[in-house]
C-alpha atoms as a PDB file:
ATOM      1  CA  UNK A   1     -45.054  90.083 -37.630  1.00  0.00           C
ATOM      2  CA  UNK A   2     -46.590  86.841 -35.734  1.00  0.00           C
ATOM      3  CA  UNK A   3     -44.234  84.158 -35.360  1.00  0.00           C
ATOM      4  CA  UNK A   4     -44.669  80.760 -38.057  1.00  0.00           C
ATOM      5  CA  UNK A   5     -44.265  77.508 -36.814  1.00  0.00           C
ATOM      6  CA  UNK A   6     -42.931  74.675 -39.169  1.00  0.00           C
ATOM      7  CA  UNK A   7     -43.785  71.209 -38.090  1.00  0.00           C
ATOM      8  CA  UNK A   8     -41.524  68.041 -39.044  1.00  0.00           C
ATOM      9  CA  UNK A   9     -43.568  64.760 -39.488  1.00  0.00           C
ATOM     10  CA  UNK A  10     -43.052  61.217 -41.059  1.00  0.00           C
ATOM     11  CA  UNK A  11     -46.685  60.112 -41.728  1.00  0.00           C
ATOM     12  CA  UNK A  12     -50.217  60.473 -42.388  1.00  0.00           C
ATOM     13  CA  UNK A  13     -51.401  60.724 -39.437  1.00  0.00           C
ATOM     14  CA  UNK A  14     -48.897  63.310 -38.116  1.00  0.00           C
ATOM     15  CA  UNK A  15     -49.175  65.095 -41.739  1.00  0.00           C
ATOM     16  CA  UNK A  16     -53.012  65.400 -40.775  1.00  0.00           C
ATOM     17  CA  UNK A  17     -53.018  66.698 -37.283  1.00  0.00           C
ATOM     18  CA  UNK A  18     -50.355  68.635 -38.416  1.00  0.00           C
ATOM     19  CA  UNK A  19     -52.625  70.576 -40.756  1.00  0.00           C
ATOM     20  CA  UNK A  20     -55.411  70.782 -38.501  1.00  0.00           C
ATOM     21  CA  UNK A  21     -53.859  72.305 -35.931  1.00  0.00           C
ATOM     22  CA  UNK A  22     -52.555  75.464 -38.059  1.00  0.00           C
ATOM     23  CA  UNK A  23     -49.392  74.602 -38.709  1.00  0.00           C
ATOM     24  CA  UNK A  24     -47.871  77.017 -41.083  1.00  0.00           C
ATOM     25  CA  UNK A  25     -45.397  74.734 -42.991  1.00  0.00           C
ATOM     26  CA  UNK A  26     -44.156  70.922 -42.755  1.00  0.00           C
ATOM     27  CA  UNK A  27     -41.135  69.296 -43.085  1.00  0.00           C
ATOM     28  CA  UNK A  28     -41.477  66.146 -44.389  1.00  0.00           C
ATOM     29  CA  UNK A  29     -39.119  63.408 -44.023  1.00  0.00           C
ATOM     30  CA  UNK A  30     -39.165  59.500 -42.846  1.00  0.00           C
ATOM     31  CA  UNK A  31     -37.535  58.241 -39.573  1.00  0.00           C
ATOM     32  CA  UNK A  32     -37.858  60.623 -37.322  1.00  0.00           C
ATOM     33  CA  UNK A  33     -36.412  58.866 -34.522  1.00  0.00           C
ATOM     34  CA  UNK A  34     -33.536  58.816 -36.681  1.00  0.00           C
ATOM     35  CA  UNK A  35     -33.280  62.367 -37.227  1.00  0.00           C
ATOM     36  CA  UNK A  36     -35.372  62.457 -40.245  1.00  0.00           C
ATOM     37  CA  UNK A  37     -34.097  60.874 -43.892  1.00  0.00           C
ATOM     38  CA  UNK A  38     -35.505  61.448 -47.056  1.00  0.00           C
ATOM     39  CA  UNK A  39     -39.323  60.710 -47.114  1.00  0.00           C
ATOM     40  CA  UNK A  40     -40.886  58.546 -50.425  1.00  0.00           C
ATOM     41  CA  UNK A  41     -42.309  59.855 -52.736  1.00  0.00           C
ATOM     42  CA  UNK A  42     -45.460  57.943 -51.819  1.00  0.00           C
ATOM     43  CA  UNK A  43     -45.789  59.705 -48.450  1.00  0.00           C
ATOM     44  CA  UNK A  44     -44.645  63.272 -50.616  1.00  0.00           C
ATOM     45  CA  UNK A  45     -48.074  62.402 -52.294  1.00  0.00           C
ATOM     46  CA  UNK A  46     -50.091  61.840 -49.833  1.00  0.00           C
ATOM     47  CA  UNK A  47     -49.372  65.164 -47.373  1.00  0.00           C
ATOM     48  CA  UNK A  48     -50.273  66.864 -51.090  1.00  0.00           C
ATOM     49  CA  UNK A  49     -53.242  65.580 -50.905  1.00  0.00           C
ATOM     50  CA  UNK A  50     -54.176  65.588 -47.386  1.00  0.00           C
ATOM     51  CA  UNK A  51     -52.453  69.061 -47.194  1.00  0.00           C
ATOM     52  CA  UNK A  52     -52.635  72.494 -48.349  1.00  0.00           C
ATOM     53  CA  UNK A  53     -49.520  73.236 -46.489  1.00  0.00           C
ATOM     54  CA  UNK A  54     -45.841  74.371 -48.125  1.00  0.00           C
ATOM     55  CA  UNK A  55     -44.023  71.062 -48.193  1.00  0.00           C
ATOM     56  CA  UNK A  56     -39.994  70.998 -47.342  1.00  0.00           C
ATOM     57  CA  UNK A  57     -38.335  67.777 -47.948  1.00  0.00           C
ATOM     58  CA  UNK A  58     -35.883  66.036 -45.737  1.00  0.00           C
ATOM     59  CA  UNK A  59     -32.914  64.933 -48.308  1.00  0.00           C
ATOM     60  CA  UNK A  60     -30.385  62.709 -46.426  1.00  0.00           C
ATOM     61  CA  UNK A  61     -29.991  59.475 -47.514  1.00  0.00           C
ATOM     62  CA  UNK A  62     -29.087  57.440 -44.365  1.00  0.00           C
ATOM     63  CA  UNK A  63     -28.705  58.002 -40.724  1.00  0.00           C
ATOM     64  CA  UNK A  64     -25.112  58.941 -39.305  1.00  0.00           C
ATOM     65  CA  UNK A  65     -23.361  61.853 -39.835  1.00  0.00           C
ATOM     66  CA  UNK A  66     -23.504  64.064 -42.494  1.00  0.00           C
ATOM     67  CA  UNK A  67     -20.279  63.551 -44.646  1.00  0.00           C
ATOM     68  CA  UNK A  68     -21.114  62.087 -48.230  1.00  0.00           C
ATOM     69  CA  UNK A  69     -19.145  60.004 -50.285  1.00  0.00           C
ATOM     70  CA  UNK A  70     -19.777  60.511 -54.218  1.00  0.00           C
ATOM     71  CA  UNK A  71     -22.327  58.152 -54.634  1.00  0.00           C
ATOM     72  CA  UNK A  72     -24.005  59.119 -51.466  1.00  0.00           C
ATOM     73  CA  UNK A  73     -24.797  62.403 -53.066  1.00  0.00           C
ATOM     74  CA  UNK A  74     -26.007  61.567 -56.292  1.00  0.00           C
ATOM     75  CA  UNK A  75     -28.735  59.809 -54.321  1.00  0.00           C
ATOM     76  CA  UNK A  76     -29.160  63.019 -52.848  1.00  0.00           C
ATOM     77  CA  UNK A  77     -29.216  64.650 -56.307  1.00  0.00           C
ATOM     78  CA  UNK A  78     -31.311  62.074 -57.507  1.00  0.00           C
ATOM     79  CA  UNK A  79     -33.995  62.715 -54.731  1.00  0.00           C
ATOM     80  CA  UNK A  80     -34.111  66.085 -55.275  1.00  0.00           C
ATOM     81  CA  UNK A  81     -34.995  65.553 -58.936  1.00  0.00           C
ATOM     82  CA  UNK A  82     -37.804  63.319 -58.427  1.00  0.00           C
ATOM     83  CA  UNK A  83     -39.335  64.995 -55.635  1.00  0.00           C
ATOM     84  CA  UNK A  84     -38.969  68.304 -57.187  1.00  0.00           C
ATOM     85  CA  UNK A  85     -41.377  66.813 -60.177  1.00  0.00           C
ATOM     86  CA  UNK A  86     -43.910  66.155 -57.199  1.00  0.00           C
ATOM     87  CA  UNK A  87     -44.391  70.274 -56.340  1.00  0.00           C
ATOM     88  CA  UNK A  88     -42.743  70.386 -53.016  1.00  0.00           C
ATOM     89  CA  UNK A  89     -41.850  73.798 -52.502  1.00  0.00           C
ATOM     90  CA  UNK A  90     -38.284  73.681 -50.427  1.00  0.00           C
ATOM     91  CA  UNK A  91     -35.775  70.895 -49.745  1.00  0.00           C
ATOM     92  CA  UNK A  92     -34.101  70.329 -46.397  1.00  0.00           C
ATOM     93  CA  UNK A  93     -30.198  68.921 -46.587  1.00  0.00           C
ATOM     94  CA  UNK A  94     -27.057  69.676 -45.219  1.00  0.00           C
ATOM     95  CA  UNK A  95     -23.264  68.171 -45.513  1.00  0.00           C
ATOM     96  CA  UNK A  96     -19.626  68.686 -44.182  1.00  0.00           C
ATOM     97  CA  UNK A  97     -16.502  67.365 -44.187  1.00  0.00           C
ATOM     98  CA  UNK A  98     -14.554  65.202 -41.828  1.00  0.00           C
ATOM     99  CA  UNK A  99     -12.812  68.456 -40.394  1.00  0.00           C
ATOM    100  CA  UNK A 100     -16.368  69.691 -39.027  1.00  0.00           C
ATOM    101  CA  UNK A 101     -16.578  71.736 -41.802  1.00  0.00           C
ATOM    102  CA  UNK A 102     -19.402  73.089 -44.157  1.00  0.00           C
ATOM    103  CA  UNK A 103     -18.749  70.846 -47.757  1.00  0.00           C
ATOM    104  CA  UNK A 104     -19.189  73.904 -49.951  1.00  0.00           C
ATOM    105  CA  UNK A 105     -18.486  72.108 -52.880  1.00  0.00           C
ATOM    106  CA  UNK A 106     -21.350  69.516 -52.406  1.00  0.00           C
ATOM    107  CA  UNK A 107     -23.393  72.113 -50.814  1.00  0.00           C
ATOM    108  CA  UNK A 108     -23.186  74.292 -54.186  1.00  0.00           C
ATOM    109  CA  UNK A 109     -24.133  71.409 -56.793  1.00  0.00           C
ATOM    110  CA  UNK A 110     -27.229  70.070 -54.223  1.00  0.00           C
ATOM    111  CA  UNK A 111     -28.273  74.421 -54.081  1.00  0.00           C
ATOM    112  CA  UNK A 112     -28.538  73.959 -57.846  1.00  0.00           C
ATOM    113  CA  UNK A 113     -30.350  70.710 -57.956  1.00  0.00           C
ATOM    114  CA  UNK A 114     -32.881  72.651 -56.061  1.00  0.00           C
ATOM    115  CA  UNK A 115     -33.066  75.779 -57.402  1.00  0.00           C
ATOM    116  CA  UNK A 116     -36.172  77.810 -57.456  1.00  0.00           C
ATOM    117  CA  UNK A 117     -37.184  76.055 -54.138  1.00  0.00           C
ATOM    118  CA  UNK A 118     -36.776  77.370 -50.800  1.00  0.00           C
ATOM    119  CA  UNK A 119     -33.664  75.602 -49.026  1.00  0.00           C
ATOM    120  CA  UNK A 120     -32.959  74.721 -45.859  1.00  0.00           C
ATOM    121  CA  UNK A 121     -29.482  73.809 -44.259  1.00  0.00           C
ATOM    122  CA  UNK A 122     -30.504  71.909 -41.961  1.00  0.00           C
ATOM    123  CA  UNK A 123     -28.867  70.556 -37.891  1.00  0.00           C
ATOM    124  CA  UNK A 124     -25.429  69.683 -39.733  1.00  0.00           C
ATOM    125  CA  UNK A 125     -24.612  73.202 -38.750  1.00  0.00           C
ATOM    126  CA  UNK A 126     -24.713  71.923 -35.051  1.00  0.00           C
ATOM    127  CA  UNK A 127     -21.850  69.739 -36.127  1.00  0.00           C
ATOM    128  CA  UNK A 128     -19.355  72.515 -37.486  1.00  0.00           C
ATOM    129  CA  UNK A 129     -16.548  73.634 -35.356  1.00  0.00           C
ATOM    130  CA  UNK A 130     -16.733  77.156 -36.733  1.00  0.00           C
ATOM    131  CA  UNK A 131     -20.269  78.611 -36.970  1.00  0.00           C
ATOM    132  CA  UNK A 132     -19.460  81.673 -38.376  1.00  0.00           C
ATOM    133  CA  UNK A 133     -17.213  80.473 -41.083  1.00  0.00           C
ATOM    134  CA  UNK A 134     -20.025  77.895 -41.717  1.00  0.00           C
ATOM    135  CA  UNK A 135     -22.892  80.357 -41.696  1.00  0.00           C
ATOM    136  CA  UNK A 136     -21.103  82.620 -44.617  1.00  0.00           C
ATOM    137  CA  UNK A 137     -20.067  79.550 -46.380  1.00  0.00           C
ATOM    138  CA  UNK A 138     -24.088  78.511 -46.335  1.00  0.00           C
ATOM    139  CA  UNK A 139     -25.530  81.907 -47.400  1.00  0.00           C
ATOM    140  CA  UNK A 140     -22.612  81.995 -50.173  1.00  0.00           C
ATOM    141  CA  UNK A 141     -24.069  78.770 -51.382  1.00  0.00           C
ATOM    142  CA  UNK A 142     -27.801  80.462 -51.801  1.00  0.00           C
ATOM    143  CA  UNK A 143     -29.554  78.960 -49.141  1.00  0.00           C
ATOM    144  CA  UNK A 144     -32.163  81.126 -47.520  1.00  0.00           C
ATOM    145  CA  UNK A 145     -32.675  79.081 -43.546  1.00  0.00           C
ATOM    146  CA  UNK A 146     -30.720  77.772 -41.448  1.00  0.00           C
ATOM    147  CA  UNK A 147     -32.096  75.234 -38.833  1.00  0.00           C
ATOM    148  CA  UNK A 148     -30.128  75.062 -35.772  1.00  0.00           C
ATOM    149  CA  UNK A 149     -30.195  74.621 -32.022  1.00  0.00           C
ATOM    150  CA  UNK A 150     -27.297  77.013 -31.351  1.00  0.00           C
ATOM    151  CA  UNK A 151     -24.593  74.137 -31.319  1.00  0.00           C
ATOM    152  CA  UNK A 152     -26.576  72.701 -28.294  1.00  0.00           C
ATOM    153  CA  UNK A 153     -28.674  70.202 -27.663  1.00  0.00           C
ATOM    154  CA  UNK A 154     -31.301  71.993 -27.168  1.00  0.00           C
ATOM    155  CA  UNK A 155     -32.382  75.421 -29.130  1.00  0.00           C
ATOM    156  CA  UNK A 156     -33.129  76.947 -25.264  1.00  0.00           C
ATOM    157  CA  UNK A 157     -29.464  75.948 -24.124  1.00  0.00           C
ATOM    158  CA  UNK A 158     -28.396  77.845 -27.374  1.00  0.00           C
ATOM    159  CA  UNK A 159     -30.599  80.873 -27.483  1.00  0.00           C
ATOM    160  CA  UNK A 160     -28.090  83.254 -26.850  1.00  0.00           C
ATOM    161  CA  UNK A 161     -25.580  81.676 -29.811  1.00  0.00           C
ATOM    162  CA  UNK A 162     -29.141  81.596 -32.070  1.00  0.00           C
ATOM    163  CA  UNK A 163     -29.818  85.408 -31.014  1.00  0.00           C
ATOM    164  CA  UNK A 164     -26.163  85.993 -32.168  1.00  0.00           C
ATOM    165  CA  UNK A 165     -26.343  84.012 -35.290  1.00  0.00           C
ATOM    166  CA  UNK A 166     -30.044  85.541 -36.432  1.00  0.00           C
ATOM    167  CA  UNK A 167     -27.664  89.401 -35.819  1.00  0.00           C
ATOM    168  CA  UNK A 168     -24.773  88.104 -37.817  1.00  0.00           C
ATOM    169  CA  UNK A 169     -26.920  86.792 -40.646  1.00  0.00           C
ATOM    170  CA  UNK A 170     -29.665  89.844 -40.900  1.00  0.00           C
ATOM    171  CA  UNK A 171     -31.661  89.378 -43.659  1.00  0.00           C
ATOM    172  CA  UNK A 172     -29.339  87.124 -45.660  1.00  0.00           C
ATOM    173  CA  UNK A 173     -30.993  84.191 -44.231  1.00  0.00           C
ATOM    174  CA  UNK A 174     -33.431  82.922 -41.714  1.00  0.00           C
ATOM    175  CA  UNK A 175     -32.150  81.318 -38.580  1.00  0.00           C
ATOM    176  CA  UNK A 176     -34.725  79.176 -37.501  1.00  0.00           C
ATOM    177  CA  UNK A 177     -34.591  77.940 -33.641  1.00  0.00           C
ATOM    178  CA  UNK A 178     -35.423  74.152 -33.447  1.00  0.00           C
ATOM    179  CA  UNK A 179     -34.868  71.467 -31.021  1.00  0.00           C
ATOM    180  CA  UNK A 180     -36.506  70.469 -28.159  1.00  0.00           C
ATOM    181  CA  UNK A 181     -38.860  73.380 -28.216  1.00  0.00           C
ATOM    182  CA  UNK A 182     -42.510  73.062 -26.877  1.00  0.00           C
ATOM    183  CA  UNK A 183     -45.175  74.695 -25.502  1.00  0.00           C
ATOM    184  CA  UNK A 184     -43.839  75.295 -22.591  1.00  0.00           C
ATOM    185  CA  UNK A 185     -40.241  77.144 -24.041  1.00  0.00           C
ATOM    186  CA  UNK A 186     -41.504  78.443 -26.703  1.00  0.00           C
ATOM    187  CA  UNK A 187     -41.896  82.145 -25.385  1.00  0.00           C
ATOM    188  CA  UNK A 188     -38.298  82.354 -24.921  1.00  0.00           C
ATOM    189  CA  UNK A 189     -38.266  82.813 -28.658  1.00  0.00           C
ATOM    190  CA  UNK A 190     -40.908  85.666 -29.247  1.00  0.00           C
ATOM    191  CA  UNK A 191     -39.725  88.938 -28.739  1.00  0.00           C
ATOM    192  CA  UNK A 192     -36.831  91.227 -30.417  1.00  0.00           C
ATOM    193  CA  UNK A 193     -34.951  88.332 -30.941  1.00  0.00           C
ATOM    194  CA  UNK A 194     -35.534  88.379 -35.109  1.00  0.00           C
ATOM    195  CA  UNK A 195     -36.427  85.208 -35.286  1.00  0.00           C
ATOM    196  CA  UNK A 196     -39.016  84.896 -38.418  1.00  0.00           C
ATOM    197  CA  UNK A 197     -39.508  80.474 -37.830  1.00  0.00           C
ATOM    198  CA  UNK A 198     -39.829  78.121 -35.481  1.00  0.00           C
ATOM    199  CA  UNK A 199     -39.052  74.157 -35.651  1.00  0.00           C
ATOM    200  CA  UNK A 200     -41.138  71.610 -33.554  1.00  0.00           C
ATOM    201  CA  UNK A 201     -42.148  67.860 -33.114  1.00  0.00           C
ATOM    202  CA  UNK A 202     -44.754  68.350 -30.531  1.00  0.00           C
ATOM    203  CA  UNK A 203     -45.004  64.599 -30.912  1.00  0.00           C
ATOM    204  CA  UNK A 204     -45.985  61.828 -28.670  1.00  0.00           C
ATOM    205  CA  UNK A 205     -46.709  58.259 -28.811  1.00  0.00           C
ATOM    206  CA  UNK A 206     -49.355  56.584 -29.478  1.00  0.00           C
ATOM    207  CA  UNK A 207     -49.633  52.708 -28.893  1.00  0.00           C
ATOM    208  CA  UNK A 208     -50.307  50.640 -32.172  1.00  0.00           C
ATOM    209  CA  UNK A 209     -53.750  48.774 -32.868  1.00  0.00           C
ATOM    210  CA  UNK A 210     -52.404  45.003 -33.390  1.00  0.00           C
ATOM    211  CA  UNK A 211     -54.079  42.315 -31.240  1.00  0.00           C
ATOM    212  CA  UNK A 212     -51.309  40.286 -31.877  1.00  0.00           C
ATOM    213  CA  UNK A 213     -47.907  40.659 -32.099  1.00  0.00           C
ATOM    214  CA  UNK A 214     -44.761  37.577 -31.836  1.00  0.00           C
ATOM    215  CA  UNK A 215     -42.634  37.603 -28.596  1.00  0.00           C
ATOM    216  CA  UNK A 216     -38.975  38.946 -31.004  1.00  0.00           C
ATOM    217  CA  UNK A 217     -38.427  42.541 -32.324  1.00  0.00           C
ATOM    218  CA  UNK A 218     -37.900  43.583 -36.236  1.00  0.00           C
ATOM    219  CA  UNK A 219     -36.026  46.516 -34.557  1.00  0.00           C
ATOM    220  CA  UNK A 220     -33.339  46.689 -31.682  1.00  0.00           C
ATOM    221  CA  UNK A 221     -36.105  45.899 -28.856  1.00  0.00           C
ATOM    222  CA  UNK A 222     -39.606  45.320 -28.652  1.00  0.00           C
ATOM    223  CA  UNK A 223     -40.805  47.750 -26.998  1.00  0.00           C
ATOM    224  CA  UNK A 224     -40.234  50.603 -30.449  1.00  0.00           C
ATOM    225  CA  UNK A 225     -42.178  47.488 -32.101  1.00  0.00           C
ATOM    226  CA  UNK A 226     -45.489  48.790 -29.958  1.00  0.00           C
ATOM    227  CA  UNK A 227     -45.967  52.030 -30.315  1.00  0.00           C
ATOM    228  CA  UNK A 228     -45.556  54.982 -33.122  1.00  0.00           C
ATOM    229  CA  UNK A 229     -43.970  58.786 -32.537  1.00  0.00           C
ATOM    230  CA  UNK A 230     -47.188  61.363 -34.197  1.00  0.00           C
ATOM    231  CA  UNK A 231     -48.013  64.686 -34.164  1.00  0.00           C
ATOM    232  CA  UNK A 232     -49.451  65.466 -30.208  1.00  0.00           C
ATOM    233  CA  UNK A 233     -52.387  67.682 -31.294  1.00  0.00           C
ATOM    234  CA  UNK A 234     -52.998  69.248 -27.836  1.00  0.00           C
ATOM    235  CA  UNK A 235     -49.146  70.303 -27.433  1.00  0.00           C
ATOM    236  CA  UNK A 236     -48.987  71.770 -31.018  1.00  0.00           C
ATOM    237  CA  UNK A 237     -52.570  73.709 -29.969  1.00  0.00           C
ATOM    238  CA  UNK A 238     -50.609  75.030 -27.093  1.00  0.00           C
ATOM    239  CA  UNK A 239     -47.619  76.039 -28.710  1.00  0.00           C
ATOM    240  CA  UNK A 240     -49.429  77.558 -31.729  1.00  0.00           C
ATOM    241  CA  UNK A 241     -51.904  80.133 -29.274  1.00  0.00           C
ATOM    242  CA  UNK A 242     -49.069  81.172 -27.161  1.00  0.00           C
ATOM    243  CA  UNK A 243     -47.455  82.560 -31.136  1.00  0.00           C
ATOM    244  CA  UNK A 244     -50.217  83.790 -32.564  1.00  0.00           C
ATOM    245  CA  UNK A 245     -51.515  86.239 -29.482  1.00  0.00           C
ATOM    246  CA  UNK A 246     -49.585  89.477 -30.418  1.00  0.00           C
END
């Protein structure tokens, strides 16, 4: 079996190269340089119809860590109800508690919010303390992948705890390698290794098209005000040839 790629992108123009390229599945989300939160439904529209590609969307509702107050999670729940009426086909989330722990309880009621769509627990699991208590308490839940790095941060730093992880889990669930992977790493994960999924960027950035901009920042410096992270078509090429040649 060749080795599928799954792409995360925040907008249209990374949704379209994206799709061009051969990607085999997006994740969609909205600030990426934030780690990815919970895309509009807006943009969910669009990559349907720009995109013929299985949709997964990001749900986490603000940048920070991953333990939810009450409220917090009825966003979540809220976000998974609307953007299920939209025909995405899986959702992306993930939460814990303060002890580094998988929140089972919150996991459970977001699994059913989404069922019959594929989930994803998602780089929380790079936060827990023990990943094989966390790892049974997400298949228990019903998810069916788990993105991780290997508790690194980078999925190449973590390969071995990935390899181990992908043994433990079988076919229960689907361990999917991301982080920092490119063109250049990615055969490191082909092989005997099990792994079914990868998780890439490939992104780049491109400089924006004003002719004029004012001398302050709406962000934290200027210099994020001038250009925008998208989908680098020639490294997703790259990485998408070297797993597809048997």
């Amino acid at each position: 079996m060749l080795m599928k790629l799954e792409v995360c992108v925040d907008n249209v123009e990374s949704i379209v190269t994206a799709t061009e390229c051969g990607a085999n599945r997006l994740e969609l989300c909205s600030a990426l340089s934030s780690g990815g939160l919970t895309p509009t439904a807006g943009l969910v529209m669009a990559a349907k119809r720009l995109s013929g590609l299985p949709l997964h969307c990001m749900i986490r509702p603000r940048a920070g860590d991953f333990i939810y107050t009450e409220p917090e999670l009825q966003i979540m729940l809220d976000d998974i109800s609307c953007l299920s009426k939209l025909g995405v086909q899986g959702f992306v989330f993930g939460t814990l508690t303060s002890r580094g722990e998988v929140n089972i309880e919150q996991l459970i009621r977001l699994c059913e919010a989404a069922a019959g769509h594929h989930i994803t627990f998602h780089r929380a699991f790079d936060y827990t303390q023990d990943p094989d208590q966390a790892l049974e308490l997400i298949v228990s839940a019903g998810c069916d992948t788990l993105l991780t790095s290997g508790l690194k941060a980078s999925a190449l730093e973590g390969l071995q705890t990935l390899i181990r992880l992908q043994n433990r889990a079988g076919e229960r669930l689907t361990i999917m390698p991301g982080a920092g992977i490119t063109a250049e790493n990615i055969v490191q994960f082909l092989g005997d290794n099990g792994f079914k999924w990868l998780h890439m960027s490939a992104k780049k950035q491109r400089q924006i098209q004003a002719e004029y901009l004012p001398e302050f920042s709406l962000g934290s410096n200027l210099e994020e005000d001038l250009s925008i992270t998208v989908t680098n078509d020639g490294l997703l090429k790259k990485a998408l040839k070297i797993i597809s040649t048997p």
